[in-house]
Structures are given as C-alpha cells and as structure tokens.
C-alpha atoms as a PDB file:
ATOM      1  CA  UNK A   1     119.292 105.480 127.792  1.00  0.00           C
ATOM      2  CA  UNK A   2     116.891 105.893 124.471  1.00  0.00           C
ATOM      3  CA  UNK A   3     114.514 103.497 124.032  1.00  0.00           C
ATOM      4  CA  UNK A   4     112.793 103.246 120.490  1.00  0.00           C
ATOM      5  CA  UNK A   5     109.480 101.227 119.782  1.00  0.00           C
ATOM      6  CA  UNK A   6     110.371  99.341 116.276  1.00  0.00           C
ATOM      7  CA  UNK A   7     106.567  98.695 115.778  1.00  0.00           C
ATOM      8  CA  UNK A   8     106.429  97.869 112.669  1.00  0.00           C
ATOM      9  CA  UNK A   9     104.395  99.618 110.034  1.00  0.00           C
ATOM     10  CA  UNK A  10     101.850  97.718 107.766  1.00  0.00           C
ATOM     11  CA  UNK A  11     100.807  98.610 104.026  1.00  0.00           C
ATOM     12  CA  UNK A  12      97.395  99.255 103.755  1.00  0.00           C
ATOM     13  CA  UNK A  13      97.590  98.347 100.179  1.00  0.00           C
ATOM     14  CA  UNK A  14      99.896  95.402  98.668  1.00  0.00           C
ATOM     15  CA  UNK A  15     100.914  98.241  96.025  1.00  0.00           C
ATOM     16  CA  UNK A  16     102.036  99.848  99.122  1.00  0.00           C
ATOM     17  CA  UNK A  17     104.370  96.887  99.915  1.00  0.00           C
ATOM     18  CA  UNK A  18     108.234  96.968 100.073  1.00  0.00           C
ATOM     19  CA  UNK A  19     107.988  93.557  97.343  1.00  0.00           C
ATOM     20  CA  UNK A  20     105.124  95.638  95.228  1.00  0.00           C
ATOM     21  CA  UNK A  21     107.854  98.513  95.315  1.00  0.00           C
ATOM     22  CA  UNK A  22     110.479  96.318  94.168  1.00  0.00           C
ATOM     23  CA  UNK A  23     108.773  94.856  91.005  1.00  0.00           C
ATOM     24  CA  UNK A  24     107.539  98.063  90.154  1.00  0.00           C
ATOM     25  CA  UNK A  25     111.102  99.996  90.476  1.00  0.00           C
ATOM     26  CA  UNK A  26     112.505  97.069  88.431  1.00  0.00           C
ATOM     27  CA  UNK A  27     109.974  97.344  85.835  1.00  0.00           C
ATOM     28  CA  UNK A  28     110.516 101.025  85.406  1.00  0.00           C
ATOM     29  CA  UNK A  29     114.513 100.191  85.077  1.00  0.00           C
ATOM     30  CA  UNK A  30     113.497  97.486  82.007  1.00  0.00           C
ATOM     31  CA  UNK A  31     111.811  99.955  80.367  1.00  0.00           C
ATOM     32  CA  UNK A  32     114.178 102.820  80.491  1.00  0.00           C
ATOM     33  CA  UNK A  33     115.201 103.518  76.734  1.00  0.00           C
ATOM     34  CA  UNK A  34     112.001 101.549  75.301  1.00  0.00           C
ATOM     35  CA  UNK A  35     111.830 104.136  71.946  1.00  0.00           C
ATOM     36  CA  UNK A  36     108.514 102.480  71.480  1.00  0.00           C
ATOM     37  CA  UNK A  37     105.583 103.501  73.121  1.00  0.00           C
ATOM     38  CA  UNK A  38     103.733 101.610  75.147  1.00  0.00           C
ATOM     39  CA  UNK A  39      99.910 100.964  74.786  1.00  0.00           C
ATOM     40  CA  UNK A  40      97.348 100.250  77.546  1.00  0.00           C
ATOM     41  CA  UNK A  41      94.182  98.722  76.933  1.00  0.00           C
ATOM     42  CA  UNK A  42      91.364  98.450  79.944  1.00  0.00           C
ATOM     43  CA  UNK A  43      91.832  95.776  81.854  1.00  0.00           C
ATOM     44  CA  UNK A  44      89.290  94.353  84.483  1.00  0.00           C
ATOM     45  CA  UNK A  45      88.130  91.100  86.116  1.00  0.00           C
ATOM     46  CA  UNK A  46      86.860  89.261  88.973  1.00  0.00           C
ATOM     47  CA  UNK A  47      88.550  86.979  91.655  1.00  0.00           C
ATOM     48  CA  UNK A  48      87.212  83.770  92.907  1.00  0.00           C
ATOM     49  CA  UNK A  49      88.791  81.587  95.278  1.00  0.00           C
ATOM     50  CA  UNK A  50      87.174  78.011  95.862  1.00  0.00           C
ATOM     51  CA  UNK A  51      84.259  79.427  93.872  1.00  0.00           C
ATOM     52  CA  UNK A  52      83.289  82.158  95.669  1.00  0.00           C
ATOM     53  CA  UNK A  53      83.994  86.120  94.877  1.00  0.00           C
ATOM     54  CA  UNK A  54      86.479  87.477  97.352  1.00  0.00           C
ATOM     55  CA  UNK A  55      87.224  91.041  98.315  1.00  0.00           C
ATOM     56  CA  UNK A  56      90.770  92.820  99.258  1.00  0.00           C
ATOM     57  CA  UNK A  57      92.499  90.441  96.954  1.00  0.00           C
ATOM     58  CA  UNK A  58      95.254  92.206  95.246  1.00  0.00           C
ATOM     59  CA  UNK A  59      96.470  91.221  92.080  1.00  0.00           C
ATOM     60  CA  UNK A  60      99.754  92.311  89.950  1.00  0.00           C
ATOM     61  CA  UNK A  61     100.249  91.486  86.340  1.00  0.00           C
ATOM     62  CA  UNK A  62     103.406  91.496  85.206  1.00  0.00           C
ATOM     63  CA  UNK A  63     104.086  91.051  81.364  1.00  0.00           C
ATOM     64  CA  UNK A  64     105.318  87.904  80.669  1.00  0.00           C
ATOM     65  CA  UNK A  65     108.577  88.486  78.320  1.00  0.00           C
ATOM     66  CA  UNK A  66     109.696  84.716  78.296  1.00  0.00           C
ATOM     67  CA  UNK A  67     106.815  82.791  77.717  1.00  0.00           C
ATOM     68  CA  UNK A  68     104.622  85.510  76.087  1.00  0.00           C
ATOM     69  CA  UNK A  69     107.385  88.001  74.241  1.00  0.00           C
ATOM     70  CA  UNK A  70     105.111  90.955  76.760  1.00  0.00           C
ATOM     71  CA  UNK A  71     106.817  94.099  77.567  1.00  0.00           C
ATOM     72  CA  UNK A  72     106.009  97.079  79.465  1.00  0.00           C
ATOM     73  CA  UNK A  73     105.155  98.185  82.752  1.00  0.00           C
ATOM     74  CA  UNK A  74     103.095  96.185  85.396  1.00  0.00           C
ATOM     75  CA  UNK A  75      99.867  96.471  86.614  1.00  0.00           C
ATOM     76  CA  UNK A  76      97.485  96.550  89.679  1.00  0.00           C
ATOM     77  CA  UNK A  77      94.473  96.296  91.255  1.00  0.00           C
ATOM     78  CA  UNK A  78      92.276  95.247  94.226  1.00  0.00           C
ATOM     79  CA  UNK A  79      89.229  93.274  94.512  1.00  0.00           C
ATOM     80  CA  UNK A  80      85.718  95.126  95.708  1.00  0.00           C
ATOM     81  CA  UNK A  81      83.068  93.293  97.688  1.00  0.00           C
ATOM     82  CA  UNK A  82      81.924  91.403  94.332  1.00  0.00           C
ATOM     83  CA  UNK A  83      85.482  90.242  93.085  1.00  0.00           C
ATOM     84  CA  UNK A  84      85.784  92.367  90.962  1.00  0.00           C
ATOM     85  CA  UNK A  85      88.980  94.443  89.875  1.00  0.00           C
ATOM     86  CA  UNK A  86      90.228  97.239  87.677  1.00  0.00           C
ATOM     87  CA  UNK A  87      93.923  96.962  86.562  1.00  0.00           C
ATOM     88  CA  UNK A  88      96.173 100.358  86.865  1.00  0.00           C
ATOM     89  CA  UNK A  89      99.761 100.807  85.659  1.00  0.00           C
ATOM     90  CA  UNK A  90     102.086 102.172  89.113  1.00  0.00           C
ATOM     91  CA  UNK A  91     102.135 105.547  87.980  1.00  0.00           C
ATOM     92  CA  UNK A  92      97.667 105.776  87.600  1.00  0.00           C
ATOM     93  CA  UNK A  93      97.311 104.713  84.544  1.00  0.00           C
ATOM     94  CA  UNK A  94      94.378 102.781  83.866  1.00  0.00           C
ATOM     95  CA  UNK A  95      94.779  99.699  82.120  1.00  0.00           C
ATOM     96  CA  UNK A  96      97.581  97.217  80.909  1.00  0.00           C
ATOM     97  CA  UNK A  97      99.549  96.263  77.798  1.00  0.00           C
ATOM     98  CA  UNK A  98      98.249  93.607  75.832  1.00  0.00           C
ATOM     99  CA  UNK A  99      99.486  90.151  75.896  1.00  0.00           C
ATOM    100  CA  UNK A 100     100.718  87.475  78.162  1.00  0.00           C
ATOM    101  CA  UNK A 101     101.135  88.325  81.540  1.00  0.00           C
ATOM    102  CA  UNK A 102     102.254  86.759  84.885  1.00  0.00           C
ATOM    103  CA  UNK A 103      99.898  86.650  87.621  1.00  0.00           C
ATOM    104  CA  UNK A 104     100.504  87.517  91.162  1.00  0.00           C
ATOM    105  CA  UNK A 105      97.670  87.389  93.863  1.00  0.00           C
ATOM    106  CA  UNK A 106      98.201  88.890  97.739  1.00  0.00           C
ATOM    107  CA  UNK A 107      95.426  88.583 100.154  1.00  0.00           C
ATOM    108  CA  UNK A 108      94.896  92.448 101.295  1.00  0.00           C
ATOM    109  CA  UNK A 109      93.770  91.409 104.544  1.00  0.00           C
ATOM    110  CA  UNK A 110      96.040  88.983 106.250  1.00  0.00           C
ATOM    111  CA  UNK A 111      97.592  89.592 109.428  1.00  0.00           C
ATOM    112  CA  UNK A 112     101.413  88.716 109.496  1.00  0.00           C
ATOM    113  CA  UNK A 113     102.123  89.088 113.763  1.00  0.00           C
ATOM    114  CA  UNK A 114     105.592  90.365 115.285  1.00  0.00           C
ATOM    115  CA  UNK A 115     107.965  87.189 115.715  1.00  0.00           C
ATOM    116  CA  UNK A 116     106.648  85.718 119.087  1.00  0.00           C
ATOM    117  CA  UNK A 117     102.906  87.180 119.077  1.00  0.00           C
ATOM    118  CA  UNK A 118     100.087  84.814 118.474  1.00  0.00           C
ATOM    119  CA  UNK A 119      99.179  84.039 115.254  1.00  0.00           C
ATOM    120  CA  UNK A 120      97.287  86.786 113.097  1.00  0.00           C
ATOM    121  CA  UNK A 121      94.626  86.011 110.297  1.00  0.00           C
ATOM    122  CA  UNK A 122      95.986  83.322 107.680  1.00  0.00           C
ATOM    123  CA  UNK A 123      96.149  84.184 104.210  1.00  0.00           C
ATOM    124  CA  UNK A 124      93.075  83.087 101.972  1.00  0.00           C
ATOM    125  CA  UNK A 125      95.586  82.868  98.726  1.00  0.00           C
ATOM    126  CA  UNK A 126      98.132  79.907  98.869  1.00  0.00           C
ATOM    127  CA  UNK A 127     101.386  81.094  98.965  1.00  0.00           C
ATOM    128  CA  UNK A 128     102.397  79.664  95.636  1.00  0.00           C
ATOM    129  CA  UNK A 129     100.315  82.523  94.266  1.00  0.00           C
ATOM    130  CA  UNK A 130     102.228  85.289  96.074  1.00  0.00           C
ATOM    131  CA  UNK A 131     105.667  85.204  94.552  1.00  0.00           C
ATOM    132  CA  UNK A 132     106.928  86.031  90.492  1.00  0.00           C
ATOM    133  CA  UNK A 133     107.389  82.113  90.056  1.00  0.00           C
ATOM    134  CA  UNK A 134     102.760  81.931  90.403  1.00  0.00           C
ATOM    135  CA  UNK A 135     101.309  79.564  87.957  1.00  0.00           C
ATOM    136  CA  UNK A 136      98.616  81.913  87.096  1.00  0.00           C
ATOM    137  CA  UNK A 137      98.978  82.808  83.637  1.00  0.00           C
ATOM    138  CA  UNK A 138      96.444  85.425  81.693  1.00  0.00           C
ATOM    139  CA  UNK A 139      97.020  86.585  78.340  1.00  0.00           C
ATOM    140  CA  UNK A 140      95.030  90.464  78.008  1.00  0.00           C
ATOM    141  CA  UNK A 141      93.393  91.025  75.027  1.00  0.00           C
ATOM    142  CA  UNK A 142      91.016  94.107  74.113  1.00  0.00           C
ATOM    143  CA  UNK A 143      87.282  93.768  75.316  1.00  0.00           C
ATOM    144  CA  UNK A 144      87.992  90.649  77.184  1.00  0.00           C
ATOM    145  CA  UNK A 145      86.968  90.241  80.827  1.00  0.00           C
ATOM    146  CA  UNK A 146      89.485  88.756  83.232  1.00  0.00           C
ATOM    147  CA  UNK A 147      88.339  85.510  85.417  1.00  0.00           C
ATOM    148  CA  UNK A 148      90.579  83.692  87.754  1.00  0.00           C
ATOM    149  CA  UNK A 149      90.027  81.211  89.625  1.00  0.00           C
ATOM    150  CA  UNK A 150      91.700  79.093  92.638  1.00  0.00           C
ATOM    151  CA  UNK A 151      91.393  76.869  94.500  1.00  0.00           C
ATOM    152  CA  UNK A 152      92.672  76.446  98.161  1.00  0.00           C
ATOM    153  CA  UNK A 153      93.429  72.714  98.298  1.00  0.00           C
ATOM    154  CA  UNK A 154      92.231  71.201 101.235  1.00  0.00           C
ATOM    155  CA  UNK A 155      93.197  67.939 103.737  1.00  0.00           C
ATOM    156  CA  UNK A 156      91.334  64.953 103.931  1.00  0.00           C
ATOM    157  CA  UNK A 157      90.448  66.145 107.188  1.00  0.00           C
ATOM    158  CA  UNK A 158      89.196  69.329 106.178  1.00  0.00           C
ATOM    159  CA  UNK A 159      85.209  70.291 106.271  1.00  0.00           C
ATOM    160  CA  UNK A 160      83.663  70.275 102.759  1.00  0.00           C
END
C-alpha cells in the first residue's frame, strides 16, 4: 500500500498564487495580437488599512477596460514595513499602463488551515477586496503617488 502526504503547498507571494496565475495568463491571452505597443509608466504607493500603514499587503491592478477604456497587462506589488509598494508588470517590468485600473488587495500573511485544523491567522483585508468584482478603483497617471485606503468595518461590539 502507498501512502502519499497531500500537504499542501503555500505561495509565498500572492503573485505566486494559482488565482494571481490565472489573471495574469488571461491577461497575456487579451493582449495577444495588440499591434500597439504598450506603455508603462512608474507606478508606486502606500497601503493603509483603518489608518495605519500595513506590510505584506499585495496588491494587483488590473486595467479597467469597461469603466475606464484601460488595456494592457496587469500589475503587482507588495507592501514593505512602511506601506509602501512598487507596481511590476508579471513578466518584471516595472511599472503600469496609464489609466483606470481595478484594484485587488490580498493580505500576504494570512494563514488559510487544512479543512478540520484550527483556525490560522484571519485576513486583515475584507474579502470584498480580494476578488476582480473589489470596489477599489485607481486611475494611474504619470508622477502621481498611489494612496489607498480601507477600512475594516467593525461590530458594535468591537474595541475602538
């Protein structure tokens, strides 16, 4: 009888993710056949959530081609011990294209348990945040910084 261990194995990086992969490999399917090139522009920011800098924040901005008529590829980063970020196309690319873009934010260091082990660390970033449907909107422009800012909302019962 062969037994196999099915730990499973955790990005280190939300780029490294299976849903990071996913956006990316459908990004770089949208763009196939683009004639036009495509222009970056440095990109950076910082992250606060309920006012205060956070690090290992990952965010993903993905060009907004509804609402904001944005094409091109995505981009990346992760938050340092201030907040702040530098944004990265998949492929190393520093910077982003210009324009409206979609906002996704995944907190680097949460622990997700196996089904049936106790729980892990919660998530710092509200889930609504985590998915393509986020409300955060940011429209990149040249020699702008980047500041967003969320906040967690909290129960009555919750301390202040």
């Amino acid at each position: 009888m062969v037994r196999t261990n099915h730990a499973r194995l955790r990005p280190t990086h939300f780029w490294q993710s299976p849903l990071f992969c996913l956006w990316g490999a459908i990004g770089s399917l949208w763009c196939c056949g683009c004639e036009q090139s495509i222009t970056l522009i440095p990109a950076s920011g910082l992250v606060r959530i309920d006012g205060q800098e956070v690090q290992g924040i990952g965010v993903q901005f993905l060009p907004d081609s509804v609402e904001g008529d944005t094409s091109g590829p995505s981009s990346y980063g992760s938050t340092d011990s201030n907040g702040r970020f530098t944004l990265q196309t998949s492929d190393g690319k520093p910077g982003a294209v210009a324009g409206q873009h979609v906002v996704m934010l995944v907190d680097e260091e949460e622990e997700r348990p196996a089904q049936g082990a106790p729980p892990g660390k919660p998530s710092r970033v509200p889930m609504m945040y985590a998915t393509v449907s986020s409300p955060l909107k940011v429209k990149i422009t040249e020699g702008e910084e980047i500041v967003i800012e969320i906040q967690r909302q909290r129960h009555s019962g919750d301390p202040q």
